[in-house]
Structures are given as C-alpha cells and as structure tokens.
Protein backbone atom coordinates (compact mmCIF):
# COMPACT_ATOMS: atom_id res chain seq x y z
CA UNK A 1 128.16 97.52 108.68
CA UNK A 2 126.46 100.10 110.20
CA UNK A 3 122.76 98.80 111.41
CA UNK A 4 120.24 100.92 112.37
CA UNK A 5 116.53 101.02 113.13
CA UNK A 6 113.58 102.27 110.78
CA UNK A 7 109.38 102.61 111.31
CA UNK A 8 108.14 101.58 108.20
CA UNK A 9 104.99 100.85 106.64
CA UNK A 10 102.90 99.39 104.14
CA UNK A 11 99.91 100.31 102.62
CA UNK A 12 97.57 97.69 101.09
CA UNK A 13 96.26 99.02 97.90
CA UNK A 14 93.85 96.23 97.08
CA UNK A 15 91.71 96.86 100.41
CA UNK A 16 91.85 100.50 100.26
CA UNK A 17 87.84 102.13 99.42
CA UNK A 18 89.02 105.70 98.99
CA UNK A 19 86.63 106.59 102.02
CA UNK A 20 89.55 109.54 103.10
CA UNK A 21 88.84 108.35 106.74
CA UNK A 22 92.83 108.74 107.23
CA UNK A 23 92.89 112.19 105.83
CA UNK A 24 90.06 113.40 107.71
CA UNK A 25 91.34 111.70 111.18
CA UNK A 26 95.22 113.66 110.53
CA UNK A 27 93.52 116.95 109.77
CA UNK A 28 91.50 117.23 113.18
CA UNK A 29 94.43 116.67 114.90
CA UNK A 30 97.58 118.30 113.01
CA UNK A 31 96.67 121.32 110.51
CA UNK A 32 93.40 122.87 111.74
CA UNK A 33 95.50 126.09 112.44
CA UNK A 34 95.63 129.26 110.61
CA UNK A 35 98.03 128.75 107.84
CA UNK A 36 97.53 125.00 107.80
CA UNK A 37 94.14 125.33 105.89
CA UNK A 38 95.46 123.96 102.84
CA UNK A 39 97.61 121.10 104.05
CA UNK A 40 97.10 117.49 103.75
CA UNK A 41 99.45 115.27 105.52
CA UNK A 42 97.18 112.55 104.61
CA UNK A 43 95.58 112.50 101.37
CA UNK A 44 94.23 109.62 99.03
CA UNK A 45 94.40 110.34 95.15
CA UNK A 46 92.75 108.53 92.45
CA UNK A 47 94.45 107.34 90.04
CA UNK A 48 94.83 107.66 86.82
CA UNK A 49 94.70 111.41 88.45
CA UNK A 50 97.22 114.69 88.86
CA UNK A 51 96.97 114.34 92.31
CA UNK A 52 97.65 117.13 95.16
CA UNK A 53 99.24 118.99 93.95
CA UNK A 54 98.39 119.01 90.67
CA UNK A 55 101.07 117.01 88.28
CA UNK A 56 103.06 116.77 91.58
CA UNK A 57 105.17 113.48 90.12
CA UNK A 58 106.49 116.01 86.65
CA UNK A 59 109.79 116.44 87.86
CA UNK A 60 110.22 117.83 84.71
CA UNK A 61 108.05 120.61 86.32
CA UNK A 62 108.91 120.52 90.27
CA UNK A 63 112.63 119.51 89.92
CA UNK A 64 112.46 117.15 93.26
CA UNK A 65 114.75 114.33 94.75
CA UNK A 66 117.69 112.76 93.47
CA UNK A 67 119.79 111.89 90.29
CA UNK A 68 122.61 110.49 89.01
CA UNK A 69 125.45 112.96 87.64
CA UNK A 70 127.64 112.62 84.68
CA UNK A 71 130.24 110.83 86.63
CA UNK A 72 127.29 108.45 88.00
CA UNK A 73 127.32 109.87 91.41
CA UNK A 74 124.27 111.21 93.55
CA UNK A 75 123.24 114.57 93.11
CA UNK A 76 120.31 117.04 93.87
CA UNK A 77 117.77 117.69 90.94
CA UNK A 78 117.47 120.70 92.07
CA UNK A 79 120.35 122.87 91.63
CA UNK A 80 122.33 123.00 94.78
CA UNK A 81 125.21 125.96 94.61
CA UNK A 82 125.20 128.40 96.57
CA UNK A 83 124.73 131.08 93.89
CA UNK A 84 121.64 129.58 92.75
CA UNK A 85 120.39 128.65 95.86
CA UNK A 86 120.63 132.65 97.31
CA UNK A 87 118.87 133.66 93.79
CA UNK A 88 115.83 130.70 94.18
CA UNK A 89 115.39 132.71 97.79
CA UNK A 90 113.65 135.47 95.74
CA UNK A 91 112.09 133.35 92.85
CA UNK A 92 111.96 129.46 92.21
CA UNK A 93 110.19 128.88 88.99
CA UNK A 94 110.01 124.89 90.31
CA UNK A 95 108.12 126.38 93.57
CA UNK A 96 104.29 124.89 93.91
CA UNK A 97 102.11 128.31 94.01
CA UNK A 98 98.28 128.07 95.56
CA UNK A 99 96.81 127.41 92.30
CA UNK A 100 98.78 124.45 92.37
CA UNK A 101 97.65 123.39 95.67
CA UNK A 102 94.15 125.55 95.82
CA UNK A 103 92.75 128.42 97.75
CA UNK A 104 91.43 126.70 100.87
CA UNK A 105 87.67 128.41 101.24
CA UNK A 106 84.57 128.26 103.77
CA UNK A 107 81.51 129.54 103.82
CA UNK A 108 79.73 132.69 105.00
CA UNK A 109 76.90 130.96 107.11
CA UNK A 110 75.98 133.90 109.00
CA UNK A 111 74.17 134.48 105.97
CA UNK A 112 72.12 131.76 106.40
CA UNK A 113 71.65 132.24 109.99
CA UNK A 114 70.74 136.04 109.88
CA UNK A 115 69.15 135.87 106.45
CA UNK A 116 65.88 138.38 107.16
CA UNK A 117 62.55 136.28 106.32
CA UNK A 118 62.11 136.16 102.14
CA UNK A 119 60.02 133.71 99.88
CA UNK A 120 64.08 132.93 98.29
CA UNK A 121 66.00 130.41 99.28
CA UNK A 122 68.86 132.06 101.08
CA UNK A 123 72.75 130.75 100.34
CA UNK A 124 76.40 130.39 102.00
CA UNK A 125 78.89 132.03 99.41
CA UNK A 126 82.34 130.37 99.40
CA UNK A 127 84.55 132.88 101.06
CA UNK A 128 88.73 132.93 100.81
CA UNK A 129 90.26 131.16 104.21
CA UNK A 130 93.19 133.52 103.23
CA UNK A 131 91.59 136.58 102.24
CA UNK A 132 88.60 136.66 103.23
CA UNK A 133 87.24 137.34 99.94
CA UNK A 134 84.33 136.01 98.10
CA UNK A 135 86.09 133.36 95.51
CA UNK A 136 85.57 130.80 93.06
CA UNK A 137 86.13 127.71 93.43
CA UNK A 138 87.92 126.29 91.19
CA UNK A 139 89.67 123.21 92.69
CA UNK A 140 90.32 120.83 96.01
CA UNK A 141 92.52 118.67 97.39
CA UNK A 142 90.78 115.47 95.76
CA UNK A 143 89.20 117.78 92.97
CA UNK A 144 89.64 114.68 90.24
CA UNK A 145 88.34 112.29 92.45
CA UNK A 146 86.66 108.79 91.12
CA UNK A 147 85.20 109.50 88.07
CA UNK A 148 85.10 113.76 88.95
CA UNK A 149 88.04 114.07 86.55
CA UNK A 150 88.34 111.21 84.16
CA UNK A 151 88.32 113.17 80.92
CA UNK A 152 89.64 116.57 82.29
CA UNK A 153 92.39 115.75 85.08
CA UNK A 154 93.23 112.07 85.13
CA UNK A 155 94.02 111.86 81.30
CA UNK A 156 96.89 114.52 82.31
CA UNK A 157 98.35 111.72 84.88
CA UNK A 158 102.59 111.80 84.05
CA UNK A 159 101.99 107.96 84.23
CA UNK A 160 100.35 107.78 81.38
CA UNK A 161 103.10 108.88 79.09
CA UNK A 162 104.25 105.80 77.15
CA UNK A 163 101.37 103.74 77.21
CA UNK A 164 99.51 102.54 74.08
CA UNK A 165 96.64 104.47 72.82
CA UNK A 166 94.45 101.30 73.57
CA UNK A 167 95.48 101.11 77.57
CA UNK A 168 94.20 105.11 77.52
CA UNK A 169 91.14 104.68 75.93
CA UNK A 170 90.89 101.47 78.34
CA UNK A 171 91.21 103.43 81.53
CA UNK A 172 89.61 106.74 80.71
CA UNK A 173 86.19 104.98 79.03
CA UNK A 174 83.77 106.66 81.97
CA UNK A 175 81.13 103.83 81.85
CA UNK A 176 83.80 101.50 82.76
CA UNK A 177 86.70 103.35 84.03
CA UNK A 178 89.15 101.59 85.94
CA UNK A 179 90.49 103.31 89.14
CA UNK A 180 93.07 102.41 92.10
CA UNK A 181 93.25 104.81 95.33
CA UNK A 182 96.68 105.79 96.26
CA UNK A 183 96.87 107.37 99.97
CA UNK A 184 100.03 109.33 100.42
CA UNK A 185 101.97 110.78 103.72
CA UNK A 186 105.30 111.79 104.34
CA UNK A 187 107.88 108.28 103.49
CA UNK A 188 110.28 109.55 106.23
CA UNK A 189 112.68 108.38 102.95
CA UNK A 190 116.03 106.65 104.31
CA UNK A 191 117.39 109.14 101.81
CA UNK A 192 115.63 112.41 102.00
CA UNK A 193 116.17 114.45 99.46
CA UNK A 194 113.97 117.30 101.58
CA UNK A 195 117.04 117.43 104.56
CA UNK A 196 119.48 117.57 102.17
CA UNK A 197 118.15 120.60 100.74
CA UNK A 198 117.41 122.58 103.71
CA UNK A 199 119.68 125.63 103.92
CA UNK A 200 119.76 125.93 107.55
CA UNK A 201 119.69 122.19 108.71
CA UNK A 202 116.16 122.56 110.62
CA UNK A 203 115.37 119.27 108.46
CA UNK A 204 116.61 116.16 110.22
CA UNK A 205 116.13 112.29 110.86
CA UNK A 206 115.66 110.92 114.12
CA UNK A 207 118.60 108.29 114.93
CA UNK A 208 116.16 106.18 116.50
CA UNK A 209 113.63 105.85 114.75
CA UNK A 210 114.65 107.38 111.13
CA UNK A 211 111.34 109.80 111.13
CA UNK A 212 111.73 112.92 109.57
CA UNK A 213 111.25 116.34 111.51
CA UNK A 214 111.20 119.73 111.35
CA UNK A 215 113.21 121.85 114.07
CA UNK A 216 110.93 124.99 113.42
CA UNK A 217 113.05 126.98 115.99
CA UNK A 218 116.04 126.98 113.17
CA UNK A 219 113.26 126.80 110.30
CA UNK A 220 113.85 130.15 108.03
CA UNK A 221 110.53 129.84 105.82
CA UNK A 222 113.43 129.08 102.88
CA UNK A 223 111.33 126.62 101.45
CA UNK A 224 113.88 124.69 99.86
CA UNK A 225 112.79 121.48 100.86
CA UNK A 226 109.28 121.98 99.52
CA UNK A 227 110.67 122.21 95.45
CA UNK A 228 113.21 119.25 96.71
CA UNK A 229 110.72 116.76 98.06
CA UNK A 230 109.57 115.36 94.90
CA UNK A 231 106.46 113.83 96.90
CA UNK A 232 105.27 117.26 98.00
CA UNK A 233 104.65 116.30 101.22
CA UNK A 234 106.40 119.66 102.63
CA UNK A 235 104.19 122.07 103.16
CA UNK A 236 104.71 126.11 103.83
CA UNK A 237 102.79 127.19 106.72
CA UNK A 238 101.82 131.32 105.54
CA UNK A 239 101.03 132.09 109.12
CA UNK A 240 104.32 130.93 110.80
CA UNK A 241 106.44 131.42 107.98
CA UNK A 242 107.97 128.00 108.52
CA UNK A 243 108.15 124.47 106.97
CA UNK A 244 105.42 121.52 108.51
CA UNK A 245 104.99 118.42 107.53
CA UNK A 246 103.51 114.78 108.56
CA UNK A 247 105.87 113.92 112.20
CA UNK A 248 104.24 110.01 111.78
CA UNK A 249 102.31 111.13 115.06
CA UNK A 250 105.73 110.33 116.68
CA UNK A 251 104.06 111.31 120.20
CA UNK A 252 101.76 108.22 119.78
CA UNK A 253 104.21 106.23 118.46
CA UNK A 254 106.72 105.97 121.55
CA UNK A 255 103.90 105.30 123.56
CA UNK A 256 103.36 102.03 121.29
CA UNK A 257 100.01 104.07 119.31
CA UNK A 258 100.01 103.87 115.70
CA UNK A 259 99.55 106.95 114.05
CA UNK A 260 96.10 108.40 113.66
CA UNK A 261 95.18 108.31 110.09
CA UNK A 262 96.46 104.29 110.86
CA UNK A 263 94.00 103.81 113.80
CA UNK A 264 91.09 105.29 112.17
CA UNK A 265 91.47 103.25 108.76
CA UNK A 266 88.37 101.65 108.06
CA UNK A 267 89.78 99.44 105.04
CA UNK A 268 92.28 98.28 107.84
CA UNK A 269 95.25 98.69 104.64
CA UNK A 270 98.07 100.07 106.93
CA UNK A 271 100.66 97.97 108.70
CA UNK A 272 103.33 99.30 111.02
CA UNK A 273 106.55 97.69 111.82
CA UNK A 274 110.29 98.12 111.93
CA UNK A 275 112.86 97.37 109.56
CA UNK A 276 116.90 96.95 110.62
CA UNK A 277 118.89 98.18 107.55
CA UNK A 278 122.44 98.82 106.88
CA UNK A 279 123.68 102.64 106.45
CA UNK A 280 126.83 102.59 105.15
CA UNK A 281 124.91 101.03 101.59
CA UNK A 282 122.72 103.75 101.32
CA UNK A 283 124.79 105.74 98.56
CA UNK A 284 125.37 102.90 96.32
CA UNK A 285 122.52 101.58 97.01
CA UNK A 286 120.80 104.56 94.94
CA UNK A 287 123.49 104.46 92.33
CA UNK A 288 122.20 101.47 90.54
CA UNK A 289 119.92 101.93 87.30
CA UNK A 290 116.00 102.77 87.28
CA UNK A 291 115.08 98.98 86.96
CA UNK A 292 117.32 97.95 89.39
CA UNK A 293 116.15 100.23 92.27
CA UNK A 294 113.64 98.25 93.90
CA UNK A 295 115.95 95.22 94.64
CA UNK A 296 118.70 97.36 95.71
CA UNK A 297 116.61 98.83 98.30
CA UNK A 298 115.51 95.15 99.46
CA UNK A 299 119.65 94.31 99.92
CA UNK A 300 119.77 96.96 101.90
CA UNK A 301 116.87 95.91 104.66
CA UNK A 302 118.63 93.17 106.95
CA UNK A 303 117.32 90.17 108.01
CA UNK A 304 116.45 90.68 111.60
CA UNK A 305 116.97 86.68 112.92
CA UNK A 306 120.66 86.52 111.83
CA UNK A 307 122.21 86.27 115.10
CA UNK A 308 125.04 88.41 113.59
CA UNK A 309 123.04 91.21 112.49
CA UNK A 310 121.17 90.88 115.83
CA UNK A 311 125.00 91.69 117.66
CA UNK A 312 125.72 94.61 115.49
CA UNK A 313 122.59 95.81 116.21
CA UNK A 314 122.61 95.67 120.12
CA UNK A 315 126.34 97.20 119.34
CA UNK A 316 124.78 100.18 117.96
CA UNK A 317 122.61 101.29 120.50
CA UNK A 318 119.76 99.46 119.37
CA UNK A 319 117.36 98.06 122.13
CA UNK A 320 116.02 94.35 122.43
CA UNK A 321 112.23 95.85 121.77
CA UNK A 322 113.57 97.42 118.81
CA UNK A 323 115.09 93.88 117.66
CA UNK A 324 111.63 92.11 118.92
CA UNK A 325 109.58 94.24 116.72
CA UNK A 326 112.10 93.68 113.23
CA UNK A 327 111.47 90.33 113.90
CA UNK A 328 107.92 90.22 113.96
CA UNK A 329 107.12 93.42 111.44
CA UNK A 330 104.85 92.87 108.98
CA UNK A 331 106.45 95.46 106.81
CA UNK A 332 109.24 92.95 106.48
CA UNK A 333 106.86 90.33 105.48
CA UNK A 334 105.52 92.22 102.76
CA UNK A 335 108.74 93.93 101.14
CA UNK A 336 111.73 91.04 102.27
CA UNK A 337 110.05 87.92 102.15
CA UNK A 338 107.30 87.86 100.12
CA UNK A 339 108.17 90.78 97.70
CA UNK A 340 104.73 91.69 97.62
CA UNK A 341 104.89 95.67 98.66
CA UNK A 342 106.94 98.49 96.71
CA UNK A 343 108.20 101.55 97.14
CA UNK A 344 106.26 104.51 95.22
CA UNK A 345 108.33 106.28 92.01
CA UNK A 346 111.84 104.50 93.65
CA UNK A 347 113.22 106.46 90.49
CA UNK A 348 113.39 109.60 92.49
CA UNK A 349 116.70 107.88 94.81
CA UNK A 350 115.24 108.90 98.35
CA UNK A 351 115.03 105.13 99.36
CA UNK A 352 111.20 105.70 100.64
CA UNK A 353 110.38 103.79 103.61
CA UNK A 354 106.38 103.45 102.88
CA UNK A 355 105.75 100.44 100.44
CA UNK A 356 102.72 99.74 98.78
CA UNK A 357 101.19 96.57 97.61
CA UNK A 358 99.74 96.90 94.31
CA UNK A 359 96.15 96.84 93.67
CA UNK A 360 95.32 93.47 91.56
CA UNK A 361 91.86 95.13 90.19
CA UNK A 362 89.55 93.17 87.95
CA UNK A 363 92.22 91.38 85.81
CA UNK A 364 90.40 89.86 84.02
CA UNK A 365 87.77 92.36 83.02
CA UNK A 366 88.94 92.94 79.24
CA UNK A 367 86.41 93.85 76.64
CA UNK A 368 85.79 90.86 74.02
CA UNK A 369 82.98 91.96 71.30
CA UNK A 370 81.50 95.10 73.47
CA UNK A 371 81.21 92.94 76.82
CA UNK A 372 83.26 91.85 79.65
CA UNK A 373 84.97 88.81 79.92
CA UNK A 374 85.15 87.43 83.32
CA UNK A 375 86.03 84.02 82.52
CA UNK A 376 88.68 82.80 84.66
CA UNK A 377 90.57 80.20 82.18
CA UNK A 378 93.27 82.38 81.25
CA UNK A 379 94.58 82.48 84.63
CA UNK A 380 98.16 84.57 84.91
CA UNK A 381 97.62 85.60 80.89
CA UNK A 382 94.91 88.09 81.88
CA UNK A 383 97.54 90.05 83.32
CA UNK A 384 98.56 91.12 79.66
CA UNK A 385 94.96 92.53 79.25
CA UNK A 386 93.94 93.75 82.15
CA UNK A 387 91.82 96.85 82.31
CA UNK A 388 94.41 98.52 84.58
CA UNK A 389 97.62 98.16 82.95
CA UNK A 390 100.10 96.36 84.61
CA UNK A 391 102.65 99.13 82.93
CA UNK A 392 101.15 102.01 84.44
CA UNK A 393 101.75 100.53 87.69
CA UNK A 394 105.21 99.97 86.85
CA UNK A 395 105.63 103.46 86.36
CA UNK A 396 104.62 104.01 90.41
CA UNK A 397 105.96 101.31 92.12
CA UNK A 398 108.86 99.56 90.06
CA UNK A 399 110.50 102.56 87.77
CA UNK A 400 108.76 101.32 84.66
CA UNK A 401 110.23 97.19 85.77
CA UNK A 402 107.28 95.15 85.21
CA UNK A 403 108.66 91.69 86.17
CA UNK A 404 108.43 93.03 89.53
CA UNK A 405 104.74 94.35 89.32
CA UNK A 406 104.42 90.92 87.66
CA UNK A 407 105.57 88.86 90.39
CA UNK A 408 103.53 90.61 93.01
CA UNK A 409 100.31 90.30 91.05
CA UNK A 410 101.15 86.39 90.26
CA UNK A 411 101.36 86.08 93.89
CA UNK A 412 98.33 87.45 94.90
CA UNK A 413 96.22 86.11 92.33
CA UNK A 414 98.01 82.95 93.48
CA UNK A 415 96.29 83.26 97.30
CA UNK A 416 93.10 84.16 95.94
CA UNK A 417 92.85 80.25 93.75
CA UNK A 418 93.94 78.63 96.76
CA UNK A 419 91.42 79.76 99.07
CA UNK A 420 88.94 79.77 96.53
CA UNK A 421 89.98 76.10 95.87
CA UNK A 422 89.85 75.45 100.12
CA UNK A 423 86.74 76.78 100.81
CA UNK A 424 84.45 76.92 97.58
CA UNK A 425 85.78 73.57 96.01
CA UNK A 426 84.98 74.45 92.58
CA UNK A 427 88.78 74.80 90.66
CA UNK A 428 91.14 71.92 90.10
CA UNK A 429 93.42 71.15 92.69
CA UNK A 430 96.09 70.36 90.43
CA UNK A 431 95.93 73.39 88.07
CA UNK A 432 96.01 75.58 91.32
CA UNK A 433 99.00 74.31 92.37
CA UNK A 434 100.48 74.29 89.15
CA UNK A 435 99.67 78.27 89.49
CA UNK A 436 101.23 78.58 92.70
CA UNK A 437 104.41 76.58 91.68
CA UNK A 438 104.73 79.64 88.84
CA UNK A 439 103.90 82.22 91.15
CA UNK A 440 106.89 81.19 93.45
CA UNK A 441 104.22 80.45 96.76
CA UNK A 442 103.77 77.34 98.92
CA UNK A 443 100.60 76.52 100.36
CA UNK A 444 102.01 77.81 103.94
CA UNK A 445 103.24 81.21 102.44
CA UNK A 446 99.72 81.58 100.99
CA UNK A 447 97.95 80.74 104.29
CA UNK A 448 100.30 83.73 105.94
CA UNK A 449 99.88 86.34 103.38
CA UNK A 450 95.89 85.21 103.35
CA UNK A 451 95.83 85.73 107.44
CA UNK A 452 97.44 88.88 107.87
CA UNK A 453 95.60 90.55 105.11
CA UNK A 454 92.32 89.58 106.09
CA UNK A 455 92.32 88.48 109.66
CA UNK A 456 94.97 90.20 111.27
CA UNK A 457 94.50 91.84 114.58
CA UNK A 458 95.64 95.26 115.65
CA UNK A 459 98.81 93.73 117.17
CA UNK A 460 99.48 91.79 114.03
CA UNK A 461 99.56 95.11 112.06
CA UNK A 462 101.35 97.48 114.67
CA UNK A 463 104.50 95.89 115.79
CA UNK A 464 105.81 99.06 117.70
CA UNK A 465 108.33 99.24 120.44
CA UNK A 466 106.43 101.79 122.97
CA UNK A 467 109.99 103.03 124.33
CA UNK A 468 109.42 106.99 125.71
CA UNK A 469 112.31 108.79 123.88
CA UNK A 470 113.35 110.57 126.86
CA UNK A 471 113.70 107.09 128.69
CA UNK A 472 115.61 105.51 125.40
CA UNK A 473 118.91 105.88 127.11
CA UNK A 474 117.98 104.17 130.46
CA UNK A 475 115.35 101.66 129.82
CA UNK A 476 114.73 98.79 131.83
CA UNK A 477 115.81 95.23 130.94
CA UNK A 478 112.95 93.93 129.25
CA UNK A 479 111.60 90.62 129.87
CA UNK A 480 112.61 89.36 126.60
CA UNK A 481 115.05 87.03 125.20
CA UNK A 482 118.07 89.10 124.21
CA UNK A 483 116.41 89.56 120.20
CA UNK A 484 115.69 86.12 117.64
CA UNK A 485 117.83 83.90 117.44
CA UNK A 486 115.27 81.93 114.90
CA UNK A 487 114.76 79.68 118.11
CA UNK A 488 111.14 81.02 117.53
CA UNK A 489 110.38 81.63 121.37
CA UNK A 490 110.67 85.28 121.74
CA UNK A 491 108.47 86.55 124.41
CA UNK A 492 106.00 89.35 123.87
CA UNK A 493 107.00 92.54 126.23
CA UNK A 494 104.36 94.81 126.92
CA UNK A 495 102.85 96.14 124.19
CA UNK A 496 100.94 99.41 125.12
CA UNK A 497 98.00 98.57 123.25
C-alpha cells in the first residue's frame, strides 16, 4: 500500500448563482499578462451549454484523456508513438484553434476620450487584444450564458445525446428553461492524462500535495497536453510560447490560504480538504467499466482514522498536519461518507480530484395541463419527471450511472423534509422518516450534511495544513496527537487563518 496525500475539493452545485465572482477573482491575479488574455483558469458554464471551449467534452472532436485498449489496459486517446507524435508537432487536427476559444478584444476608448465635440454620440470599437485590429465579435468565454444561448449553443451540449425528445424540449423551452451552473478549474486529476502526454516532462505532480504544475523552464510550447487534457484546462500562452495552467494558488495554500477564486466565492460552494489515497490502485482502479468508475475511485480514497492507514502514512513521509486535516476534510465527508459529491465525466480515466455535488433543481416542477406542478406528494417519484433530467446529469457526474445521481438526490431531498419537518412543522413526522429510511440518512447524518452546507465557517470548509514547502522536510513537532486514532480528541494546530 502505498499512501499518499491529495488537496481536494468539492464544489456545491445547488448553492452556486453563476455570479463568476471566482473567475473574475483568478483572472486579476493569474492571466492579466500579454498572452494570457484569453485564459480562464476559473470559469462557470451553464449548462445545458458548449462550454469554453466550445463542445470541449466531444472527445470525439478533441481526442483527450484516457481509454481502455483492446487488451483492456490504459491507454492515451490521443495517439501516443513517437511517429505521430513528431508529425502532430506541425499539425494536430484535435488542437483547440482561437475560434474555439475566441479572439480576446478591448476597446479603443481613446476614441471616446479624444472624440472632437459633435451633436453624435461618439463609440469604443472592439479592437483585437492580439492584433490590434478592429474585429467582430463573435463569441466569449460565457458567450451561451443563462438563457444567451438556449436555442443556438446549449441545444449543441454532447450531454444531450441520448435523451428523449421530451427531456429536450423540457430543458430548452426559454420561458421555463431549466439551468445548473457548472464552475470548472484545473482537477489536479490523480491520473493526469495532461503529464502523461507532455513530450518533455515539464508536466508534473507535486509528491506532497498531488497539484499539478508546469516547469516552464523545460516547457517547449509542444502543446501536447492541451489536445490530451480532455477538460481543456491547459492553456497555450502565444507570448511565452509555453504551457499555463490553474497552480491551485499553491503559494496561498502552504501558507494555510485557500485559493482565490475559493475565498472570494460569494455562494460559499467550495470546500477544501485533504484526502489520503492509495497509489499503487490507481491503474486498476481506472480499468473497471464506465458505470463502475465512480465507486472505484471511492475504494481508492482511504479512511483517514484507521490507525493502520494512519502508520503507513507517517511511514511515507506524510506529516501529522497532513493526517489532522484527512481527518477532518470535508471533501471526505461529501465523496466517502455520505456519497453525496462526484467526480465530473469520470469516463475520461484521469481519477479527477474536484467532486461536485449535484444540483437538486426544482424537482418537482413538471408541466401537468400547461402549468407547474409543485405539489410535494410525490416525494422521491418526482425525480422521474423532473425538469432537469436526472440522466443528463448522469452523463457529467456518474458516466451515464443514474443510481448514483439517484442516491445523491434522495439524500438531499431527504435533509431538506427533515428540516422542513423541525422547523416549519407542517409534514408528517412519520412519512419523513419513512423518506429518510429510503434515502439511506439518519437524523444525525442529516443534521451534519444540513450544518456544513449552510452554516459552516471558513475553517469548516478549508481544512489545510499551512506547512511552507521549503520547511516540509524539517518541520517542527506539532502540538498534536500523533493523527486520529477515532479517540475523537485531536487537537487543532495552528491554522493560519
């Protein structure tokens, strides 16, 4: 067993407002250089949507992550010979161009400044970031956002494929349409499909941590890991001629600072935390079929109060802070024990470490004789006819496995009863426990999941082990117990908050 040490997170889908607070907050401080103009580290899509950039989930198209070969062992979608690989230097049809991205732009203000006196309004043409050139615009990095693309962009969502006729016309009616946000940044994947690409090993994974990073000093401007990343989250600086991409504000983080777009999220959806998992099941891990994927990623997160794990841990170089944050991470909360968060298009084999937990929506907002019925007697049925199909989200978080979607929403719908049942008084004790009993929650799991989605406190979402890296090696003893031993009296070291 080979444990090792991962930052994680988890994004809460059903607090998220699409307010792009987060993508705002990471472009001030990471890609307001020349050549950055058109990155997004952070970014928060609508879907049903294309996305940035556009159609980036058709594999079909982009050729990115993993996949099983004829002999049912892991493999590069991409082709990965040599041959090919020295050809794709020249021309990769599976490259993302500008167009797919867009022409980042500005305007020429100085013509509103010096505009000479006139009885015409004068006007700021949008000028080419690249070129300088006057252009057209033609698209942005949330260019289908809300309803801005329901009949032209989002009906071209990959998700969609599969679903009935009726679920389309469901989601794409415009007076009614039914939307989730979906943020996206780099998943620093246990399995990165992005390193295992790049030619000249400038790609790599921390040890301690597991973020991903970019040694720019070997970086050759190959690009390889941009067509392998099936996320797109690597991005080709034109200025530099080399590969950037989201670093998890690393800097911050082994000072015990969550990231920026985290701090600065106003729907507070973002938890932080680390999760102990075992290396050496990583390949067959990803072996497993499409439906199976999600669960084999849970077997291979470790349970950080097992006293045994805890000594294999310390064995491999892993500090008591690191242990002391495992145990109390709320990403392990929401992927381990309550199976609430999943990981986005698990399909693609790169074992993302960034979960999500699914939007629940308005269930049951269904159309019954031209209105909406809001009745809440169905219960867990509505699920079969919700406005937002519970298939579609399969196809993100669960590789098309609805039980699991299921289960999630069952469980949430199940904490929302119960308090409504504490603190309004107006459903039937008994039926709401006969809802929890099928949704698999006790009335103390509920009261957890209930507290640290609504009330946590900065603390409660961050678990981080503020260790300098440069210190790692020769840190002081700190005044903790030596990691949870389930004793349930770990001490809190200094946090850095």
């Amino acid at each position: 067993m080979d444990v090792r040490a991962h930052i994680s997170m988890v994004f809460h889908l059903d607090k998220c407002i699409g307010c792009h607070t987060c993508s705002v907050s990471c472009k001030n401080v990471w890609t307001d250089r020349e050549g950055t103009e058109y990155m997004w580290w952070n970014n928060v899509e609508t879907k049903p949507g294309t996305g940035y950039p556009i159609k980036w989930e058709d594999q079909e198209n982009y050729n990115g992550g993993w996949e099983l070969d004829k002999k049912g062992e892991l493999k590069l979608k991409k082709a990965d010979n040599k041959l090919e690989s020295l050809l794709q230097l020249f021309y990769d049809p599976n490259m993302p161009g500008l167009d797919d991205y867009y022409e980042p732009w500005t305007y020429k203000y100085e013509d509103l400044f010096n505009a000479p006196l006139s009885d015409d309004q004068p006007t700021a043409i949008p000028i080419s970031k690249i070129t300088g050139e006057p252009i057209e615009i033609n698209a942005g990095p949330n260019w289908d956002d809300d309803l801005g693309g329901s009949n032209l962009y989002a009906k071209n969502d990959p998700n969609l494929e599969g679903l009935s006729q009726e679920e389309k016309d469901l989601m794409m009616e415009v007076e009614n349409i039914s939307m989730m946000y979906l943020p996206r940044i780099c998943n620093h994947c246990v399995n990165p499909s992005c390193v295992a690409a790049c030619p000249s090993g400038a790609l790599y994974k921390r040890g301690e941590d597991g973020i991903v990073l970019v040694n720019e000093n070997k970086c050759r401007g190959w690009r390889a890991c941009v067509v392998a990343c099936p996320y797109k989250k690597m991005y080709y600086n034109w200025k530099t001629g080399k590969a950037e991409k989201c670093i998890l504000c690393y800097p911050r983080l082994e000072t015990g600072q969550p990231p920026s777009c985290f701090q600065s999220c106003v729907g507070r959806i973002r938890y932080l935390g680390v999760l102990l998992y075992d290396a050496d099941q990583i390949p067959d891990a990803m072996k497993v079929p499409n439906h199976s994927l999600v669960e084999s990623q849970r077997k291979i997160i470790l349970d950080p109060y097992d006293p045994k794990i805890i000594e294999a841990a310390k064995a491999n170089g892993i500090s008591d802070e690191f242990i002391y944050a495992a145990c109390n991470s709320p990403v392990y909360k929401y992927v381990v024990k309550w199976k609430l968060a999943l990981p986005l298009h698990p399909e693609w084999r790169t074992s993302p470490m960034l979960f999500y937990v699914p939007p629940l929506l308005p269930v049951l907002g269904k159309v019954v004789n031209g209105l909406y019925d809001h009745s809440a007697r169905e219960f867990f049925t509505s699920l079969d006819n919700a406005r937002f199909s519970v298939r579609y989200l399969a196809k993100l978080f669960s590789a098309g496995n609805e039980e699991i979607v299921t289960y999630a929403l069952k469980k949430m719908m199940a904490v929302r009863y119960f308090k409504r049942m504490q603190q309004l008084g107006d459903l039937d004790s008994g039926k709401v426990h006969e809802i929890m009993r099928e949704a698999d929650i006790s009335e103390e799991e509920a009261e957890e999941i209930y507290k640290i989605t609504t009330l946590a406190t900065v603390g409660e979402r961050f678990v981080l082990p503020p260790i300098q890296r440069e210190e790692a090696m020769a840190t002081k003893e700190p005044e903790v117990c030596k990691g949870c031993t389930g004793c349930g009296e770990i001490k809190e070291p200094t946090r850095g908050f």
